[in-house]
N, C-alpha and C. Protein backbone atom coordinates (compact mmCIF):
# COMPACT_ATOMS: atom_id res chain seq x y z
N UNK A 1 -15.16 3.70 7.07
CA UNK A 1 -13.77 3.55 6.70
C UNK A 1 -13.30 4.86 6.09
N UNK A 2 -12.14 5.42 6.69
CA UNK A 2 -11.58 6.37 6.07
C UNK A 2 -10.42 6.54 5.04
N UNK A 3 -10.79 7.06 4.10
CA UNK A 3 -9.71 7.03 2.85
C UNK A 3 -9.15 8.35 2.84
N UNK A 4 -8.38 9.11 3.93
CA UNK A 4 -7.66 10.01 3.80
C UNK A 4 -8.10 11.26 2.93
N UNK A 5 -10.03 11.21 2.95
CA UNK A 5 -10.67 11.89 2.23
C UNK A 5 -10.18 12.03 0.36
N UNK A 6 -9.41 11.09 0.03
CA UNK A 6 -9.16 10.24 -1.24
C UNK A 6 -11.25 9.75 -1.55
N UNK A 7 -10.56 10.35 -2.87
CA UNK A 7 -11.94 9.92 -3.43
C UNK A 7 -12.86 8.55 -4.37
N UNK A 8 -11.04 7.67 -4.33
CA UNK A 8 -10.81 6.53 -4.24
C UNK A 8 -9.88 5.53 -4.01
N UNK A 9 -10.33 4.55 -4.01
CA UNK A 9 -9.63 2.89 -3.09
C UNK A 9 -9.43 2.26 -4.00
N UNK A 10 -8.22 1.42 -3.97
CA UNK A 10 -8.48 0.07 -4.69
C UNK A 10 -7.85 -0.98 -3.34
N UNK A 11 -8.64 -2.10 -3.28
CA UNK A 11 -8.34 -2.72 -2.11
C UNK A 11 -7.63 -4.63 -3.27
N UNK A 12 -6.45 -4.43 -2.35
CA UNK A 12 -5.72 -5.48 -2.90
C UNK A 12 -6.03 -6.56 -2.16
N UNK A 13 -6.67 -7.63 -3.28
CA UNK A 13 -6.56 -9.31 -2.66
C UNK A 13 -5.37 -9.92 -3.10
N UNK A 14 -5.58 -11.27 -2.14
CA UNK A 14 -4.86 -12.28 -2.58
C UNK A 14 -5.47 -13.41 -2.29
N UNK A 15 -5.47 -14.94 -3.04
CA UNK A 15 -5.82 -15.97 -2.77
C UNK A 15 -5.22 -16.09 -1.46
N UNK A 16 -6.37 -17.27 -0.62
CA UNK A 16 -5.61 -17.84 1.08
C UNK A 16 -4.86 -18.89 0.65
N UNK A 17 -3.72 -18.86 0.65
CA UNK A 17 -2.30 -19.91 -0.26
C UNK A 17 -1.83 -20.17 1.07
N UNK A 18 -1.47 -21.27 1.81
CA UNK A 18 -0.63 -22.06 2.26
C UNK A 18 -0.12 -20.81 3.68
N UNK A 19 1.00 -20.55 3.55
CA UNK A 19 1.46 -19.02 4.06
C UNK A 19 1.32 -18.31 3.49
N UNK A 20 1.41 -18.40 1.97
CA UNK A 20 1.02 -17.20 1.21
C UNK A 20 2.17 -15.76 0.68
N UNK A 21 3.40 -16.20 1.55
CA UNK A 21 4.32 -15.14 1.38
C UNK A 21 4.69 -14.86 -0.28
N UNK A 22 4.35 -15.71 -0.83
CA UNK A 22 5.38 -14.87 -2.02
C UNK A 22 3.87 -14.30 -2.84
N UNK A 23 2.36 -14.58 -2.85
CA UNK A 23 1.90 -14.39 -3.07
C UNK A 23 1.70 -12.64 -2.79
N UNK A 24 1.45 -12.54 -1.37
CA UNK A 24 1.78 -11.35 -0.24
C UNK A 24 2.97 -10.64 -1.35
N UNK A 25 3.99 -11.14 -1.67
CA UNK A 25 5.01 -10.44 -2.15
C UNK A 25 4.77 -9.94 -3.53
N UNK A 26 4.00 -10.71 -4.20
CA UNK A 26 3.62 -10.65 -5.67
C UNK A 26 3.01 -8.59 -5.87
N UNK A 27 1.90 -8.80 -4.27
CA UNK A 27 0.57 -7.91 -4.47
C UNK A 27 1.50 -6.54 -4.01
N UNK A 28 2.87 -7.00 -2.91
CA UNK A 28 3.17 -5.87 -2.70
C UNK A 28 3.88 -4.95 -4.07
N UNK A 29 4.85 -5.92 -4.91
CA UNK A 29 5.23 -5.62 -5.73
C UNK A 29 4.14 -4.72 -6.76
N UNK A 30 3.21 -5.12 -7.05
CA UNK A 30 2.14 -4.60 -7.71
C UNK A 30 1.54 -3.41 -6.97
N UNK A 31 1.37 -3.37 -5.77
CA UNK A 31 1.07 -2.30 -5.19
C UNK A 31 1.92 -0.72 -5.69
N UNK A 32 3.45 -1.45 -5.51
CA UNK A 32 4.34 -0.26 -5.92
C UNK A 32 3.90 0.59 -6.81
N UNK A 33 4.31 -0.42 -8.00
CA UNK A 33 3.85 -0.11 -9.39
C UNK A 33 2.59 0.30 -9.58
N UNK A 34 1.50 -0.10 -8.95
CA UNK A 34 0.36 1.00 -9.32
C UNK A 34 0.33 2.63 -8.36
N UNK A 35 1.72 2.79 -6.84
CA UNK A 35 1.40 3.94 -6.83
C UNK A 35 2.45 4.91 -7.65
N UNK A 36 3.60 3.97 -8.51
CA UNK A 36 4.53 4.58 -9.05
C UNK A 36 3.55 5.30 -10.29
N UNK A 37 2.77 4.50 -10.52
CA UNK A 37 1.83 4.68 -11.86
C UNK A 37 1.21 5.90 -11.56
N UNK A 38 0.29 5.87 -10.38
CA UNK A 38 -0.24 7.09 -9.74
C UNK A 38 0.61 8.45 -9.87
N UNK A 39 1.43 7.91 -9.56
CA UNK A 39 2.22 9.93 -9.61
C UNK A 39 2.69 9.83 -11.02
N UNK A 40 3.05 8.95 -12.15
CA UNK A 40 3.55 9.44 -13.25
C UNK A 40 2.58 9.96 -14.21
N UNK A 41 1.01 10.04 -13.51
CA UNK A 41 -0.30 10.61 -14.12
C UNK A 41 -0.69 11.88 -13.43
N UNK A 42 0.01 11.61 -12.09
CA UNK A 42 0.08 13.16 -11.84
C UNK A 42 -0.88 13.01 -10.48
N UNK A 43 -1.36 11.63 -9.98
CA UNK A 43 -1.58 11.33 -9.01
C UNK A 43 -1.14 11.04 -7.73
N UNK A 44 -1.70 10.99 -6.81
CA UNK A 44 -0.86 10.61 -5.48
C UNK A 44 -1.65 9.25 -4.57
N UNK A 45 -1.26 8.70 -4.30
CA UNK A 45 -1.79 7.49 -3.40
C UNK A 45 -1.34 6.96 -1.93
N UNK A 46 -1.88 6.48 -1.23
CA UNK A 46 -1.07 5.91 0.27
C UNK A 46 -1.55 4.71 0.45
N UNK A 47 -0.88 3.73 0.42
CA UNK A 47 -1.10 2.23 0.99
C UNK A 47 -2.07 2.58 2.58
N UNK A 48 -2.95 1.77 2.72
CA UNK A 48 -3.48 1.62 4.39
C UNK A 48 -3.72 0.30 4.39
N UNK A 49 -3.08 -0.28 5.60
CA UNK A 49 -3.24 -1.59 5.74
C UNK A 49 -4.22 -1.68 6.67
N UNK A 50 -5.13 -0.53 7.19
CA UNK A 50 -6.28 -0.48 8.42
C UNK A 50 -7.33 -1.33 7.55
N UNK A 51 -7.48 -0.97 6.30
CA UNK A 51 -8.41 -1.58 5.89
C UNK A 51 -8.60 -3.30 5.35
N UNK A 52 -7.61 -4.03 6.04
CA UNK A 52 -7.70 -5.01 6.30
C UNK A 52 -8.87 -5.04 7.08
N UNK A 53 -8.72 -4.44 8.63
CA UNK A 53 -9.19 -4.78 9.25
C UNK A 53 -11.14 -4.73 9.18
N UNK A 54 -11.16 -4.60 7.81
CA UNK A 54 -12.73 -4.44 7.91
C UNK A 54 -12.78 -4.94 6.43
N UNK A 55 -11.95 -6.52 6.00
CA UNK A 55 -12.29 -7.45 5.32
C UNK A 55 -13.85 -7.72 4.90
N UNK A 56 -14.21 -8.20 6.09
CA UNK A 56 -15.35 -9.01 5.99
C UNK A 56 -16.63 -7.83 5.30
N UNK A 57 -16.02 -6.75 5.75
CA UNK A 57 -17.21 -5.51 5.46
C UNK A 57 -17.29 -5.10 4.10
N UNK A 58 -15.65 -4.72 3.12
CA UNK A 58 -15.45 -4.67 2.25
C UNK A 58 -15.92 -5.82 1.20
N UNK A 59 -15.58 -7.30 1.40
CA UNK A 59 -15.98 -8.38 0.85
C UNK A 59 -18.03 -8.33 0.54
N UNK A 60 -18.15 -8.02 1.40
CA UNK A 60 -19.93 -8.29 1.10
C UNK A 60 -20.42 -7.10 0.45
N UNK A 61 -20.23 -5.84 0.62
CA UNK A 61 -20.13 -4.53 -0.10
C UNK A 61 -19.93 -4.84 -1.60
N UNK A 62 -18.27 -5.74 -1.67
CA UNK A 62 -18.31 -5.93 -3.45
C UNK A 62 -18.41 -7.50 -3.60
N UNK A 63 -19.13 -8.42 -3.07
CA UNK A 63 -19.57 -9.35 -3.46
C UNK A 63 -18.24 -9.99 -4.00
N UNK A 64 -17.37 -9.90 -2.70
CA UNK A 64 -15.50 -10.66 -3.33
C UNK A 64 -15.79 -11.84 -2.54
N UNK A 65 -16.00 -12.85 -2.83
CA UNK A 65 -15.42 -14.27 -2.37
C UNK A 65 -14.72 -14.54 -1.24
N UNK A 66 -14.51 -15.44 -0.13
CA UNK A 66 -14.27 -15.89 1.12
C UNK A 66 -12.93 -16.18 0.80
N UNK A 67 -12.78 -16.89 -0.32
CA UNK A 67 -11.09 -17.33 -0.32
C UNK A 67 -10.57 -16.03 -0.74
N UNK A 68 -10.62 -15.23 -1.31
CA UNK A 68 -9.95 -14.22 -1.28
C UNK A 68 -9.24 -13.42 0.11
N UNK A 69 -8.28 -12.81 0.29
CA UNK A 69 -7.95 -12.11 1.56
C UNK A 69 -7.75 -10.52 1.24
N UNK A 70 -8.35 -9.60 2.05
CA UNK A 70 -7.53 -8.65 1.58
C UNK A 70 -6.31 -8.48 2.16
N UNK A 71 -5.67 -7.90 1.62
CA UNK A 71 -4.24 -6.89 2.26
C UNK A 71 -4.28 -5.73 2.73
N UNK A 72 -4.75 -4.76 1.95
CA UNK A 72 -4.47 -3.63 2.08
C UNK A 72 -5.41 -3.05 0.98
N UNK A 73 -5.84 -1.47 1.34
CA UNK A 73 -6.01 -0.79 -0.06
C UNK A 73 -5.30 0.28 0.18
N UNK A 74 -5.44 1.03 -1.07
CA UNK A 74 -4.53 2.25 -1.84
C UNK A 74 -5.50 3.55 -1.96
N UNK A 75 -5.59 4.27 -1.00
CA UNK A 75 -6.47 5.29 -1.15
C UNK A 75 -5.92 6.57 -2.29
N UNK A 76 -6.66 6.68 -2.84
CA UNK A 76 -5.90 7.75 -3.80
C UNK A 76 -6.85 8.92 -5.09
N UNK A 77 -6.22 10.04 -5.08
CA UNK A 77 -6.77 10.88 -5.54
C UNK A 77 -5.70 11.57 -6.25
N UNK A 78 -6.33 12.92 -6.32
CA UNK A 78 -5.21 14.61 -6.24
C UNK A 78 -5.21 14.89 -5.15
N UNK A 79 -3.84 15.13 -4.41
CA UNK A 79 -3.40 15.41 -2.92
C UNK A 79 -3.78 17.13 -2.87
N UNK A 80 -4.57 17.71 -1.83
CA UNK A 80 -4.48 19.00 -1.75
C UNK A 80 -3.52 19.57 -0.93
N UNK A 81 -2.93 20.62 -1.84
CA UNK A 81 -1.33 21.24 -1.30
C UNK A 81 -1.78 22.05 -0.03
N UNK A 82 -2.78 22.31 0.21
CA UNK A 82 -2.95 22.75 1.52
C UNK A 82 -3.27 22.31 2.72
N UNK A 83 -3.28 20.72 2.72
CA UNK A 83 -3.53 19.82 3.65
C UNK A 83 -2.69 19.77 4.90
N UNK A 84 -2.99 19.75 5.98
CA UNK A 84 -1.72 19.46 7.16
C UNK A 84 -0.72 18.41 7.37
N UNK A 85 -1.64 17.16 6.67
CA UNK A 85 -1.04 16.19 7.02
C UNK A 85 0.71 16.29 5.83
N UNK A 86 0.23 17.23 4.61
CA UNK A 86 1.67 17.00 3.81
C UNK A 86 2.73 18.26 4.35
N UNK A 87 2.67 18.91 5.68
CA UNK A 87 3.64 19.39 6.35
C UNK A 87 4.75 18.23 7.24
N UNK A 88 4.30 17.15 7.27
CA UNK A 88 4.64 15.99 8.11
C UNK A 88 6.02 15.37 7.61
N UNK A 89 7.09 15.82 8.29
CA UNK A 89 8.42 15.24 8.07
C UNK A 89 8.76 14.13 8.78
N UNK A 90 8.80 13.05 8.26
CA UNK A 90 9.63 11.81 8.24
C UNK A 90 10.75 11.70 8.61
N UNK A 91 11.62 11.41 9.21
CA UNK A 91 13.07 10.75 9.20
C UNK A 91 13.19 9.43 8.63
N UNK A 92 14.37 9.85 8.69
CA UNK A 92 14.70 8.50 7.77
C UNK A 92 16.55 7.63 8.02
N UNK A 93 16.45 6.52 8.51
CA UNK A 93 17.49 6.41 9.58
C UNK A 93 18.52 5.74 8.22
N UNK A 94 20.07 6.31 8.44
CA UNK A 94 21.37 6.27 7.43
C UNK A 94 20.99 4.77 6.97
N UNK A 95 21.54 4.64 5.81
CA UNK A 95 21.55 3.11 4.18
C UNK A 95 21.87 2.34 5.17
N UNK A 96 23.38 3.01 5.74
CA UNK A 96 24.56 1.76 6.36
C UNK A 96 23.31 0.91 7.72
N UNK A 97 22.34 1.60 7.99
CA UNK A 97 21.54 1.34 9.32
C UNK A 97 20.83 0.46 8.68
N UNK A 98 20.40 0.34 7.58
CA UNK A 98 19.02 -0.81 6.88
C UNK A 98 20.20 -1.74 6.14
N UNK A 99 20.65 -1.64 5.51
CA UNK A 99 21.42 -2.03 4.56
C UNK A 99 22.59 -2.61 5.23
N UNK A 100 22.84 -3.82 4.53
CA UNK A 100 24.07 -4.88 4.89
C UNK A 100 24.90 -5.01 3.55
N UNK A 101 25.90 -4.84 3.08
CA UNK A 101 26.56 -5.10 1.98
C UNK A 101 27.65 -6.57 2.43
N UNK A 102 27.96 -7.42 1.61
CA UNK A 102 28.75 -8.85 1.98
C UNK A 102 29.64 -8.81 1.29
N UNK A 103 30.53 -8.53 0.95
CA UNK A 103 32.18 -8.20 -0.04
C UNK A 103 31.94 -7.82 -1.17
N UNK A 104 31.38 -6.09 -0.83
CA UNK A 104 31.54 -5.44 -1.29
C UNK A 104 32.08 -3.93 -0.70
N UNK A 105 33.05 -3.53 -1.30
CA UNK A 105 33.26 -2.23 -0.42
C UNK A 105 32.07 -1.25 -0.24
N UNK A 106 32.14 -0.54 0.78
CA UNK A 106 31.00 0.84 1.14
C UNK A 106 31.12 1.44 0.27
N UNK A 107 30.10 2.07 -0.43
CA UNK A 107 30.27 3.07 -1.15
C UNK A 107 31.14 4.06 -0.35
């Protein structure tokens, strides 16, 4: 498993709940906040949801329980400024394109 050569993970569970969505919603919320946390220490982090896909591998490694699920982990370190991957520009498509406002004027 690759962690973006991050020298550590934290891999987010959640109980197997029903559908589970607001649970799902709880961890994403928390996710934020621990990578908001990350950079206000001067850290950097990236969500990977690949590492779902190797649950079962992660689970027996730390002896996590069956009802548990993962989500996702948070690979994270000190980002090196000379890396390629942080030349990588994003777009990012206009508010009015994501965003619906209901009687309220547009900004």
């Amino acid at each position: 498993m690759s962690f973006y050569g991050a020298p550590h993970v934290a891999f987010l569970f959640m109980p197997r709940l029903g559908g589970g969505v607001r649970a799902a919603s709880d961890v994403g919320m928390y996710a934020q906040n621990f990578l908001l946390s990350l950079r206000g220490r001067g850290f950097h982090g990236i969500p990977q949801a690949v590492h779902g896909l190797y649950a079962d591998t992660v689970r027996e490694a730390l002896g996590v329980p069956d009802e548990l699920k993962l989500l996702f982990g948070i690979s994270f370190g000190t980002a090196r400024p000379d890396s390629p991957v942080r030349s990588l520009e994003v777009g990012r498509v206009p508010l009015q394109a994501s965003v619906v406002l209901h009687d309220t004027p547009l900004w």
